[in-house]
C-alpha atoms as a PDB file:
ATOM      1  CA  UNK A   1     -59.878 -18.574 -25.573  1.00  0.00           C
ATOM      2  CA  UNK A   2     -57.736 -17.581 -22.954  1.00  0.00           C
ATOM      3  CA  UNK A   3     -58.269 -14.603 -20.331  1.00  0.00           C
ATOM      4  CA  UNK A   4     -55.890 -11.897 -19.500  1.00  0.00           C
ATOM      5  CA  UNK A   5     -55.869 -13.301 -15.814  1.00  0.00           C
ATOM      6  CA  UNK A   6     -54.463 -16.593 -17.033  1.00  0.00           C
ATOM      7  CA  UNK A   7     -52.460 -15.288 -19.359  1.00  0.00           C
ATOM      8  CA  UNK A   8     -50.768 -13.151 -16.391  1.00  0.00           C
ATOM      9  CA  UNK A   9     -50.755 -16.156 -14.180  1.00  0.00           C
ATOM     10  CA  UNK A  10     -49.156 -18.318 -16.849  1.00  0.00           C
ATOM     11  CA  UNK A  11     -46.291 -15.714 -17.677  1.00  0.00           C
ATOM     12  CA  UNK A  12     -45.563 -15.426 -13.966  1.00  0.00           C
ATOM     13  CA  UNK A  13     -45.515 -19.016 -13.430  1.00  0.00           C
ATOM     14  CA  UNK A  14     -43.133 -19.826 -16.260  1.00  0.00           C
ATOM     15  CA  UNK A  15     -40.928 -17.129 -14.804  1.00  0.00           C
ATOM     16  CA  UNK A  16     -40.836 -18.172 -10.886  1.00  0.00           C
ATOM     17  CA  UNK A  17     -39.719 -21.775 -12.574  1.00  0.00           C
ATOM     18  CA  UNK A  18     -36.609 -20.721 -14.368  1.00  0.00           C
ATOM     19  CA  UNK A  19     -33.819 -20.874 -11.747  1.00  0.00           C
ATOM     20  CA  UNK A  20     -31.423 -18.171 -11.708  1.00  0.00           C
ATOM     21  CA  UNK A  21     -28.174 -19.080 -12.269  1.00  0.00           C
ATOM     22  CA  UNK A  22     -25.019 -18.653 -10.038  1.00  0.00           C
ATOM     23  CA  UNK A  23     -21.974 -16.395 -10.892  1.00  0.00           C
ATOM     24  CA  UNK A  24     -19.817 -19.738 -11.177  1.00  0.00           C
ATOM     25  CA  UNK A  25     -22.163 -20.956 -13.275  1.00  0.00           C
ATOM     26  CA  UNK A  26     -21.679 -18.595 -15.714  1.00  0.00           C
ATOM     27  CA  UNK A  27     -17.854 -18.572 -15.501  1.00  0.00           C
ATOM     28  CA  UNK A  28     -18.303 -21.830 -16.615  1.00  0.00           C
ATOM     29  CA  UNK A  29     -20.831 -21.162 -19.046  1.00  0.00           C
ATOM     30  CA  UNK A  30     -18.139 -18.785 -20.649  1.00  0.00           C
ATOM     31  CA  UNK A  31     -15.433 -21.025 -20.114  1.00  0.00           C
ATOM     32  CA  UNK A  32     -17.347 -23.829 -22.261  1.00  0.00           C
ATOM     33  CA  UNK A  33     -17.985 -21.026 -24.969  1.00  0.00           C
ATOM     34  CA  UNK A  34     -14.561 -20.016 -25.731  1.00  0.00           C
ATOM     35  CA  UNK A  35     -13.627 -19.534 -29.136  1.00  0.00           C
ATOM     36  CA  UNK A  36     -10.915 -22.119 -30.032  1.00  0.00           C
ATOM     37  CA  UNK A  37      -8.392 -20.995 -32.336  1.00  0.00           C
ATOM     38  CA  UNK A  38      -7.265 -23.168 -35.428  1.00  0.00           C
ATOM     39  CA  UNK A  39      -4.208 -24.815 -36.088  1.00  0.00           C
ATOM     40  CA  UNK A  40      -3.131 -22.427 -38.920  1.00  0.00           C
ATOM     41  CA  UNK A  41      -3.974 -19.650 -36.571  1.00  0.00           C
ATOM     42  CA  UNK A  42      -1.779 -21.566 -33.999  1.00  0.00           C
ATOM     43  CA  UNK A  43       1.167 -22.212 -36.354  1.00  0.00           C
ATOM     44  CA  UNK A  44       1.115 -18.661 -37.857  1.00  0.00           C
ATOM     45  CA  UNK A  45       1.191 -17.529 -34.126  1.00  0.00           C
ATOM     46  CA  UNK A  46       3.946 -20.083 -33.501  1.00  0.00           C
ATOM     47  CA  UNK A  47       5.996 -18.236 -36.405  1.00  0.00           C
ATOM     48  CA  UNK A  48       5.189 -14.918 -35.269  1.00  0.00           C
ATOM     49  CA  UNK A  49       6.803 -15.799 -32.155  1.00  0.00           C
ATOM     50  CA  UNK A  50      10.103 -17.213 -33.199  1.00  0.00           C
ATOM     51  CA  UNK A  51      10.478 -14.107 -35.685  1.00  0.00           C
ATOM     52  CA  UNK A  52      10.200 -11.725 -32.343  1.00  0.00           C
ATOM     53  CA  UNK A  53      12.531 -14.315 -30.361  1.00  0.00           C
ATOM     54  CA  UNK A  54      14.847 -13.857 -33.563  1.00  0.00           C
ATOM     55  CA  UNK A  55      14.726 -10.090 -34.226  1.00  0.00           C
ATOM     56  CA  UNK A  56      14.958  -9.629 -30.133  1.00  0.00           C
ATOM     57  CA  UNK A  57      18.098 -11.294 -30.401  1.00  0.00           C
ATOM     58  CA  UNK A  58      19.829  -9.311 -33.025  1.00  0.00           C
ATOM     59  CA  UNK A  59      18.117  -6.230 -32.167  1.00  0.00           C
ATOM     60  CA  UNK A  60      18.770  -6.136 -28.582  1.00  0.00           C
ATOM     61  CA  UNK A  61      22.053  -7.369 -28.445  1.00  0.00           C
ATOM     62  CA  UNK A  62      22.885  -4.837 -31.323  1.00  0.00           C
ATOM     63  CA  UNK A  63      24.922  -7.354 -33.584  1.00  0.00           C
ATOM     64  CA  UNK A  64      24.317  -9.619 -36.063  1.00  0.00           C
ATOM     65  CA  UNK A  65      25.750 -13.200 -36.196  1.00  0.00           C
ATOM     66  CA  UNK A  66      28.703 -12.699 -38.092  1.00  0.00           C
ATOM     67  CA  UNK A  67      30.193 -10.168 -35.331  1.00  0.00           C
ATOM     68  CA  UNK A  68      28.977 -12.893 -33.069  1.00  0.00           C
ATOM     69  CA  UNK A  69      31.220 -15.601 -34.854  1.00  0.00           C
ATOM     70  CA  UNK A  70      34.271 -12.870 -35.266  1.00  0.00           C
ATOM     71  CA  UNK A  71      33.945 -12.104 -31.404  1.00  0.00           C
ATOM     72  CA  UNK A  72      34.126 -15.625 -30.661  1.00  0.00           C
ATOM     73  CA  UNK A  73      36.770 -16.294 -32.642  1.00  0.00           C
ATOM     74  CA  UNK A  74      38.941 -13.408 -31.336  1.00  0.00           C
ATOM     75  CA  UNK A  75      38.308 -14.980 -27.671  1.00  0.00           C
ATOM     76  CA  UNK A  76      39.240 -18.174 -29.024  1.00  0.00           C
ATOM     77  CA  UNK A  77      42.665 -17.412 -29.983  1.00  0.00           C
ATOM     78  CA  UNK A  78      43.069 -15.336 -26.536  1.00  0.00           C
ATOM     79  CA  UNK A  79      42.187 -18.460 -25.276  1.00  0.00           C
ATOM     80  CA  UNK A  80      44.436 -20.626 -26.826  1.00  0.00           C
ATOM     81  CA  UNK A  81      47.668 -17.590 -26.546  1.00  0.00           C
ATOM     82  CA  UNK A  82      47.035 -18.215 -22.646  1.00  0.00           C
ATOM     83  CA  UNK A  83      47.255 -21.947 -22.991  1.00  0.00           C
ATOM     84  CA  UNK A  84      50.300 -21.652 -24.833  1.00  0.00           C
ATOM     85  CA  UNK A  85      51.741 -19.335 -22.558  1.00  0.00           C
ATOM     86  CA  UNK A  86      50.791 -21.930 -19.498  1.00  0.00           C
ATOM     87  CA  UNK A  87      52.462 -24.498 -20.585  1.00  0.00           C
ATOM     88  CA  UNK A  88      55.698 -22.719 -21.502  1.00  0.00           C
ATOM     89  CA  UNK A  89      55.860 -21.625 -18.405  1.00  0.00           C
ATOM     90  CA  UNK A  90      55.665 -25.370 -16.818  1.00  0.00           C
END
């Protein structure tokens, strides 16, 4: 049978042992506890991101690839009128 005095003295002494831990330690304790995502949550995230890179492209820029490839073109033959014209002139 134990007596209330004891039973006092024991809580307190199991208490005063535990050391109390250090605001690093925990930092580390949370670091160590961090959920790590899955590889199909990584590839899906992976997809996700080359869709945005994609639509910020076309979006942003305001025109699709084929007015891309008819711009080039169009500078293209500029390009090669003012070659021609260079070396008609030599």
């Amino acid at each position: 049978m134990v007596t209330p005095e004891y039973n006092e003295w024991w809580s307190k002494r199991v208490n005063d042992n535990i050391p109390k831990m250090r605001e690093e330690d925990i930092w580390l304790i949370e670091l160590y506890l961090q959920v790590v995502p899955s590889e199909i949550e990584i590839i899906k995230l992976k997809m996700d991101y080359k869709k945005l890179c994609r639509s910020i492209r076309t979006v942003g820029l305001g025109k699709t690839s084929e007015q891309w490839r008819q711009e080039i073109y169009e500078e293209m033959t500029k390009a090669d009128q003012w070659e021609k014209k260079f070396q008609d002139a030599r």
